[in-house]
C-alpha atoms as a PDB file:
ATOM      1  CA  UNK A   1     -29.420   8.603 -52.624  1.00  0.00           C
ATOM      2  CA  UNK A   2     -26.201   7.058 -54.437  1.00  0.00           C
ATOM      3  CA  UNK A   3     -24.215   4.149 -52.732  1.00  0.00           C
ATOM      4  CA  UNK A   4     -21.660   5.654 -50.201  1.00  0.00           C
ATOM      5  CA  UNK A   5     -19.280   3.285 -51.623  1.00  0.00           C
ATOM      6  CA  UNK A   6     -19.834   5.023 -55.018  1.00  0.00           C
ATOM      7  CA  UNK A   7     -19.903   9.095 -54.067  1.00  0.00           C
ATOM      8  CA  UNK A   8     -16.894  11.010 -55.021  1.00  0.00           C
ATOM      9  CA  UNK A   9     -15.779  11.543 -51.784  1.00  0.00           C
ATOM     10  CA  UNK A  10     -16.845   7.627 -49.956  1.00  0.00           C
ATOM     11  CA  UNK A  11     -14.747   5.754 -48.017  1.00  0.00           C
ATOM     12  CA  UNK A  12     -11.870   3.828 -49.498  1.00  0.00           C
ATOM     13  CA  UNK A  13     -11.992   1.175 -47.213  1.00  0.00           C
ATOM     14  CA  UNK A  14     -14.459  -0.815 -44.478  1.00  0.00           C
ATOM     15  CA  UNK A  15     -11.744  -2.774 -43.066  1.00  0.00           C
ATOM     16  CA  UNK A  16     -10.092  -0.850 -40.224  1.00  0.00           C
ATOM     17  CA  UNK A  17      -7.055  -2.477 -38.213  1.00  0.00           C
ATOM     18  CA  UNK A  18      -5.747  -1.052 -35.539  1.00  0.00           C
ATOM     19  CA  UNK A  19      -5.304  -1.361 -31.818  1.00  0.00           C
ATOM     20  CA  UNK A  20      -5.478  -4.933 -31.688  1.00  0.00           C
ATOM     21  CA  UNK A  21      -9.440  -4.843 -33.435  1.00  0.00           C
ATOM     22  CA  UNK A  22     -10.465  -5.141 -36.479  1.00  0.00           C
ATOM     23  CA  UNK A  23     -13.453  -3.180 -37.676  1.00  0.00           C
ATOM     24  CA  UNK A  24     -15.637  -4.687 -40.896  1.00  0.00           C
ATOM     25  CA  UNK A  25     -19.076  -4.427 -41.792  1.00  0.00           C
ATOM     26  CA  UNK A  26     -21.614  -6.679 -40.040  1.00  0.00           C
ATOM     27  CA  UNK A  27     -22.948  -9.337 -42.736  1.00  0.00           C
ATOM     28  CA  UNK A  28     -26.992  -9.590 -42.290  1.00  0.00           C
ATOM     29  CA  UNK A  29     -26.748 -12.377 -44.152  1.00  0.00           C
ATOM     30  CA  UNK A  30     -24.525 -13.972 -41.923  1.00  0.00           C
ATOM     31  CA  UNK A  31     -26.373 -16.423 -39.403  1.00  0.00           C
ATOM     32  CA  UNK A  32     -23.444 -15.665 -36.782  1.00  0.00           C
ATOM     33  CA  UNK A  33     -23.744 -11.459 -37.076  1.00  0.00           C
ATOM     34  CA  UNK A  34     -27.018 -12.115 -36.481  1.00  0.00           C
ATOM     35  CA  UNK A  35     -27.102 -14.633 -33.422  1.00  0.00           C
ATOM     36  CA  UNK A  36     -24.142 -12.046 -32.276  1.00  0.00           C
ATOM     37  CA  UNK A  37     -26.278  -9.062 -33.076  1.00  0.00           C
ATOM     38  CA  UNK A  38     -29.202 -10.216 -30.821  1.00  0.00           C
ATOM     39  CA  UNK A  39     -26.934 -11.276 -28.311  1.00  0.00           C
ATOM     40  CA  UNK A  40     -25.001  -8.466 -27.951  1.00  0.00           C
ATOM     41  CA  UNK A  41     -28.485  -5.875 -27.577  1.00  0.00           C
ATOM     42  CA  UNK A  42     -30.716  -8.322 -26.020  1.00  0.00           C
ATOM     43  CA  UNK A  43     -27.934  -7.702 -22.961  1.00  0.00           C
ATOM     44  CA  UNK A  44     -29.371  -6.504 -19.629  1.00  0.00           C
ATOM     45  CA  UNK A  45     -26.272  -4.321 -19.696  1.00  0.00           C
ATOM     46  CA  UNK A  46     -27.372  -2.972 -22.756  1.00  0.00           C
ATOM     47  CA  UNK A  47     -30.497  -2.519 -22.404  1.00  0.00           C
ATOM     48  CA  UNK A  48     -29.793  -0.639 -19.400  1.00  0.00           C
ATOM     49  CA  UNK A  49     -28.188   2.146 -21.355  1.00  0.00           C
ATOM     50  CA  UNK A  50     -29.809   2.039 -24.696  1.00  0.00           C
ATOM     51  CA  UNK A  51     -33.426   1.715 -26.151  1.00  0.00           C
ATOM     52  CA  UNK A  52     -32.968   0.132 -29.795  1.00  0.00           C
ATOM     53  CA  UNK A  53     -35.465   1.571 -32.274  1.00  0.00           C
ATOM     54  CA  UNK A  54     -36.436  -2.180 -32.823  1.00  0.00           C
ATOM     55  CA  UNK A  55     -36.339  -4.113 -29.556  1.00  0.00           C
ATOM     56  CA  UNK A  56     -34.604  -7.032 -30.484  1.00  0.00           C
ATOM     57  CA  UNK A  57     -36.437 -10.522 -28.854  1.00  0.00           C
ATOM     58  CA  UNK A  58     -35.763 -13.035 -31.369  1.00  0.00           C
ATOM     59  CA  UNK A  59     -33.287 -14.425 -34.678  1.00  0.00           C
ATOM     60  CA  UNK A  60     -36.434 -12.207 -36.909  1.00  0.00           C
ATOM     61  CA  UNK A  61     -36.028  -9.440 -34.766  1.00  0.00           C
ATOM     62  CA  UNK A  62     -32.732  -9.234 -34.820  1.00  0.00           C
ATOM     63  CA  UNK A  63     -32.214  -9.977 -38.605  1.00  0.00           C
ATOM     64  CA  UNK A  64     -34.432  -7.306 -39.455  1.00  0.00           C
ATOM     65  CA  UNK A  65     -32.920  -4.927 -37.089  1.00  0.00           C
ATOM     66  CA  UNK A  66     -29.162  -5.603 -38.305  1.00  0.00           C
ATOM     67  CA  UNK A  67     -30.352  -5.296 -42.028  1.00  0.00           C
ATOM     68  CA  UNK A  68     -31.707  -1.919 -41.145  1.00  0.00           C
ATOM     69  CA  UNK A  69     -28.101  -0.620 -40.277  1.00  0.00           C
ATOM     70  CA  UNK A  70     -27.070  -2.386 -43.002  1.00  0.00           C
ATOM     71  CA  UNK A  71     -28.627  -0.354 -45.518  1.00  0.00           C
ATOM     72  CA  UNK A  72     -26.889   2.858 -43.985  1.00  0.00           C
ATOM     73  CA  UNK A  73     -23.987   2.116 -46.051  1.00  0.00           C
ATOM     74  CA  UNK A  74     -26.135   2.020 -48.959  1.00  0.00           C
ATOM     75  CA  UNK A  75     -28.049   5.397 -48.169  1.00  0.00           C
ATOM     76  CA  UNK A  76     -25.205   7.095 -47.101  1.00  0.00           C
ATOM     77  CA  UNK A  77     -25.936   7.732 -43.310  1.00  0.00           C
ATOM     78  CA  UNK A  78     -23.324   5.617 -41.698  1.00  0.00           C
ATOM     79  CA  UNK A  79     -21.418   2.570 -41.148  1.00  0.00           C
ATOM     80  CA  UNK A  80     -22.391  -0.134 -38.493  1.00  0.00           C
ATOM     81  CA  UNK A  81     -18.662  -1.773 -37.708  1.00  0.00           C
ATOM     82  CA  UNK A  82     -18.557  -5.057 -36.308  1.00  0.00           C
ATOM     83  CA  UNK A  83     -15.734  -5.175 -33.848  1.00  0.00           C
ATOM     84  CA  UNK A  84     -13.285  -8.333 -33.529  1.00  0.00           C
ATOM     85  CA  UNK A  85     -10.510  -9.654 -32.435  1.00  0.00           C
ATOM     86  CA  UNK A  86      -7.581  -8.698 -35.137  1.00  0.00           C
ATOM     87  CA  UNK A  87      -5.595 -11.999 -34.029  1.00  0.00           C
ATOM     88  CA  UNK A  88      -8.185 -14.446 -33.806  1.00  0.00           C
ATOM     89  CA  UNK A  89     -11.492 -12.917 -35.438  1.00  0.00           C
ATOM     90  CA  UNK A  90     -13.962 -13.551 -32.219  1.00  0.00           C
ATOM     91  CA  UNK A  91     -16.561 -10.466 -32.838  1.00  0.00           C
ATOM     92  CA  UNK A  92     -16.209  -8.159 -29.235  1.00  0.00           C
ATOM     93  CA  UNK A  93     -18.732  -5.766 -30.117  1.00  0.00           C
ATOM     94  CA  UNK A  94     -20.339  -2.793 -32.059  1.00  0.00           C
ATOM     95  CA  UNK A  95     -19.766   0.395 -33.102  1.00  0.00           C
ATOM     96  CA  UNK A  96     -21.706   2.909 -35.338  1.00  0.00           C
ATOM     97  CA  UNK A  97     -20.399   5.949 -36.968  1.00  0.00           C
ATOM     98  CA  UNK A  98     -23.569   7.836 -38.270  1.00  0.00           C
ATOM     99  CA  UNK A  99     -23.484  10.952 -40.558  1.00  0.00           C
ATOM    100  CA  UNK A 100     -26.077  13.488 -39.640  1.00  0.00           C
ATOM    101  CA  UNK A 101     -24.866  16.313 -41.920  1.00  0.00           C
ATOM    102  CA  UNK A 102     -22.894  16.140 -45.178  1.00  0.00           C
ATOM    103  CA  UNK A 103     -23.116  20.170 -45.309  1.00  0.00           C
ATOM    104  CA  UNK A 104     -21.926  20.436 -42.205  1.00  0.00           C
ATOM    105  CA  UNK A 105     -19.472  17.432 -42.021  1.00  0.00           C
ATOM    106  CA  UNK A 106     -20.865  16.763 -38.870  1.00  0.00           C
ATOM    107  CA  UNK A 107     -22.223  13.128 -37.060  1.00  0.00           C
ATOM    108  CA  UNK A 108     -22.825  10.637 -34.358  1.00  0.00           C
ATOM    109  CA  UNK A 109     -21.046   7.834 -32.585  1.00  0.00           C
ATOM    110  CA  UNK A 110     -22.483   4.566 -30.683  1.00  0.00           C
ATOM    111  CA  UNK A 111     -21.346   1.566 -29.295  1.00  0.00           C
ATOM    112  CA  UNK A 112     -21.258  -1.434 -27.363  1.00  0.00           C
ATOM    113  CA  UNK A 113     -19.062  -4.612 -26.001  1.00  0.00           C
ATOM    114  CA  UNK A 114     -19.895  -8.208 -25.493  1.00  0.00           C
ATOM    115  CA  UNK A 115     -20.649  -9.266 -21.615  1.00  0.00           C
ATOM    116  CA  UNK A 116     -17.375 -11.304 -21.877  1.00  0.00           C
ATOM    117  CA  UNK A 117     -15.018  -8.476 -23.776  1.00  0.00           C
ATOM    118  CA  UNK A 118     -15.902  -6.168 -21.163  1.00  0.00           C
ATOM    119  CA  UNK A 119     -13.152  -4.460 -19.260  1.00  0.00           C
ATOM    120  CA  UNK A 120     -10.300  -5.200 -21.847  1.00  0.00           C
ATOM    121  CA  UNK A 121     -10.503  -1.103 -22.981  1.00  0.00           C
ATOM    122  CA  UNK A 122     -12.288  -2.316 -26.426  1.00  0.00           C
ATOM    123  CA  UNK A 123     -14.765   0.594 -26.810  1.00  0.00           C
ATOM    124  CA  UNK A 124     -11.805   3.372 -26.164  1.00  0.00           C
ATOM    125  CA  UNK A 125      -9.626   1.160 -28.839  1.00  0.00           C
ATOM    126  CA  UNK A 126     -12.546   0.992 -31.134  1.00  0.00           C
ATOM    127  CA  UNK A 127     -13.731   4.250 -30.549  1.00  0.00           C
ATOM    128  CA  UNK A 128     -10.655   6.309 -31.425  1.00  0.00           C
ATOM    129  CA  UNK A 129      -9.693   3.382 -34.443  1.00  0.00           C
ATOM    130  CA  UNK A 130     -13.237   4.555 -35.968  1.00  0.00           C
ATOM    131  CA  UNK A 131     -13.159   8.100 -35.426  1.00  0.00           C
ATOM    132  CA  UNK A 132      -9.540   8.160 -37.318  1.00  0.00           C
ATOM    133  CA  UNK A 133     -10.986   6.798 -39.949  1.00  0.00           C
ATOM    134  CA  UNK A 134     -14.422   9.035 -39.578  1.00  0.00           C
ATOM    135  CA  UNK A 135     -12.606  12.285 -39.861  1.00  0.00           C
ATOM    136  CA  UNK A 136     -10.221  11.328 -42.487  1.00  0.00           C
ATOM    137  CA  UNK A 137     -12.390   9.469 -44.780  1.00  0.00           C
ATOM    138  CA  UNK A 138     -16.362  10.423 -44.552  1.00  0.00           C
ATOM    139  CA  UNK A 139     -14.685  12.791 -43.904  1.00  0.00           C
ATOM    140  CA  UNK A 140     -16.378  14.386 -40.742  1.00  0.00           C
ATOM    141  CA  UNK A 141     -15.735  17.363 -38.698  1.00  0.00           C
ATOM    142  CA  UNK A 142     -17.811  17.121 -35.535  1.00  0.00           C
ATOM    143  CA  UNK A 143     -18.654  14.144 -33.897  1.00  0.00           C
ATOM    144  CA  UNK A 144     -21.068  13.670 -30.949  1.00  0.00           C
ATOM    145  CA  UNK A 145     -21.195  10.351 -28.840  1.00  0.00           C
ATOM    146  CA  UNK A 146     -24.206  10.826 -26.027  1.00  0.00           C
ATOM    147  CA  UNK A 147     -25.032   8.568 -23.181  1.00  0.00           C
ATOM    148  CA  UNK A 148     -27.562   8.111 -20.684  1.00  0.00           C
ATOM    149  CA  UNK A 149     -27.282  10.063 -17.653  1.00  0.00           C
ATOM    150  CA  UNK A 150     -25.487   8.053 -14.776  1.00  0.00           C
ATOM    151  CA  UNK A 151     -23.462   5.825 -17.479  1.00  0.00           C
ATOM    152  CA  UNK A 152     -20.125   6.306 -15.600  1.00  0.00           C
ATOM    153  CA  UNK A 153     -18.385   3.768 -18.145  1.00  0.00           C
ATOM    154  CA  UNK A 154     -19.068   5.475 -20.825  1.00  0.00           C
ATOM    155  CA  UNK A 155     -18.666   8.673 -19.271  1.00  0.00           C
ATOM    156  CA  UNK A 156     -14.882   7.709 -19.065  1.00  0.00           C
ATOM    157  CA  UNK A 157     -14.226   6.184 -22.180  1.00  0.00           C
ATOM    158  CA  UNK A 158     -15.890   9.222 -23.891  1.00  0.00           C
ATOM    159  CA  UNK A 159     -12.749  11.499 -21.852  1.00  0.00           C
ATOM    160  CA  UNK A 160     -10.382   8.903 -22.447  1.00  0.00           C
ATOM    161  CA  UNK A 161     -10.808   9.423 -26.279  1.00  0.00           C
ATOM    162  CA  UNK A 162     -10.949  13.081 -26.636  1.00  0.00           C
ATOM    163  CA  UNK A 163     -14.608  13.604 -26.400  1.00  0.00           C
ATOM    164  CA  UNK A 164     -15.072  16.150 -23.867  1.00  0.00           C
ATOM    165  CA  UNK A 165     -18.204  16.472 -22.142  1.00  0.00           C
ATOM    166  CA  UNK A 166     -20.037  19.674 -23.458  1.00  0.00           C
ATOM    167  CA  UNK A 167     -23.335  19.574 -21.383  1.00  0.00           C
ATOM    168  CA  UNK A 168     -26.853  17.455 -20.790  1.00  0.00           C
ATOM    169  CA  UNK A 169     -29.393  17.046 -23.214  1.00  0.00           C
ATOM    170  CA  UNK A 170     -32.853  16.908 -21.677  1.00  0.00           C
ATOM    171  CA  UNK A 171     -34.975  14.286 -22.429  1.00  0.00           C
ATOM    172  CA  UNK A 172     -32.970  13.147 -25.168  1.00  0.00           C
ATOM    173  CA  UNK A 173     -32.886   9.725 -24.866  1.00  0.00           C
ATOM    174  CA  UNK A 174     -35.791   7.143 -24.303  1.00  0.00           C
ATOM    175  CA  UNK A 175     -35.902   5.152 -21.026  1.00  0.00           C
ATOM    176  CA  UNK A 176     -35.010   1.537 -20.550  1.00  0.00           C
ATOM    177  CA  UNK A 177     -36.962  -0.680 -22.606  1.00  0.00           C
ATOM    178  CA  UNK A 178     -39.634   2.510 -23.871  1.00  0.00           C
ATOM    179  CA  UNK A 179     -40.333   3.887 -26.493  1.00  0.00           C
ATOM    180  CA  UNK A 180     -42.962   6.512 -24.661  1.00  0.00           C
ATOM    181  CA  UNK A 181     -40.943   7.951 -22.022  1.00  0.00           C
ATOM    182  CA  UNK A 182     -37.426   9.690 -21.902  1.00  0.00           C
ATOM    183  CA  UNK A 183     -34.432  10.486 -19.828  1.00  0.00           C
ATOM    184  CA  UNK A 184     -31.518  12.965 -20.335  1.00  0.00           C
ATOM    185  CA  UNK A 185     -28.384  12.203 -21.859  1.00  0.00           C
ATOM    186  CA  UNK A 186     -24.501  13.427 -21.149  1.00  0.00           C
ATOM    187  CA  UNK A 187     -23.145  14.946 -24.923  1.00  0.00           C
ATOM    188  CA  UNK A 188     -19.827  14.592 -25.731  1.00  0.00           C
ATOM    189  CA  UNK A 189     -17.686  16.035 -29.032  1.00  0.00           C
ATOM    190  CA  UNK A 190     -14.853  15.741 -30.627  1.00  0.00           C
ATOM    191  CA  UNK A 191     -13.505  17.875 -33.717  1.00  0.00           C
ATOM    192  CA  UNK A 192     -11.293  16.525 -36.388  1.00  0.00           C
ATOM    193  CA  UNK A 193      -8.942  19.425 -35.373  1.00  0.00           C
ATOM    194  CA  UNK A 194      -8.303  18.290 -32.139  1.00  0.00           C
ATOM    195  CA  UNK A 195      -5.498  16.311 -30.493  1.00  0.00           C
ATOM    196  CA  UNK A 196      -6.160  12.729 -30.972  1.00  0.00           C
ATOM    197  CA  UNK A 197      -5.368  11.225 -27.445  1.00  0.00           C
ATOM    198  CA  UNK A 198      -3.048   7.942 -26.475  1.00  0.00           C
ATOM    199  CA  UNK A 199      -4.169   5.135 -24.665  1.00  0.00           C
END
């Protein structure tokens, strides 16, 4: 598959400012992303919510993990922003816009926040900086951003930024720390032709 930066219709630009963040590309090669990286999902708080595909334990893990959404620019099936700080740079958290279909314009949305960024609203900031960008220059139509079941935070955040909740997915998630067990999971959407909300 051609080089998302190189298809007729690829982004313009990885650097997204906005909100007080910036958004760029996590750097693999970077010995901070990746100290960050394992930080940031070795979290109890994260782990909580989310069962990585790769349970990150160590620097390896982690490095291997990050490189893995690393290549999604390459492939074409999304962009793994790292989110900082626009003033001084300090890296606040994730956020992932993935494409699921080109045909149908149509993809997914994750993220997550440092322990210490935490209630400073930078997921809703992120969240609606990224999906500007998603539906104007992937350029996506749909966009669906799902959460474990009893993830209140989220829950909000997902309203706050015009992603209605639309109903729960059974068994669509794994289960804290498993990879051989599942729990359901609250879907939210948002269209590009809907009203994009103020914080």
């Amino acid at each position: 598959m051609a080089d998302i930066r190189e298809h007729h219709d690829a982004p313009r630009t990885f650097d997204l400012r906005g909100h007080g963040l910036r958004l760029r590309l996590w750097d693999p090669e970077s010995e901070e992303d990746v100290k960050t990286w394992l930080r940031g999902r070795s979290d109890p708080e994260f782990r909580r919510w989310n069962t990585p595909l790769i349970l990150e334990r160590d620097l390896a893990d982690a490095r291997e993990s990050l490189t893995s959404h690393a290549t999604e620019v390459a492939d074409g099936t999304g962009v793994p922003f790292c989110v900082t700080d626009e003033a001084t740079g300090a890296v606040l958290g994730h956020i992932g816009m993935h494409v699921a279909s080109r045909t149908m314009r149509f993809g997914r949305v994750g993220y997550w926040v440092l322990p210490e960024a935490r209630g400073r609203g930078v997921a809703s900031r992120a969240l609606l900086l990224a999906t500007r960008w998603a539906f104007a220059e992937l350029p996506l139509h749909r966009i669906e951003l799902g959460h474990a079941l009893g993830h209140g935070a989220s829950c909000r955040i997902a309203e706050r930024c015009g992603y209605p909740y639309e109903g729960t997915q059974r068994d669509a998630m794994w289960e804290a720390e498993r990879h051989d067990a599942f729990r359901d999971c609250h879907l939210h959407a948002r269209l590009s032709t809907d009203p994009e909300p103020s914080l």
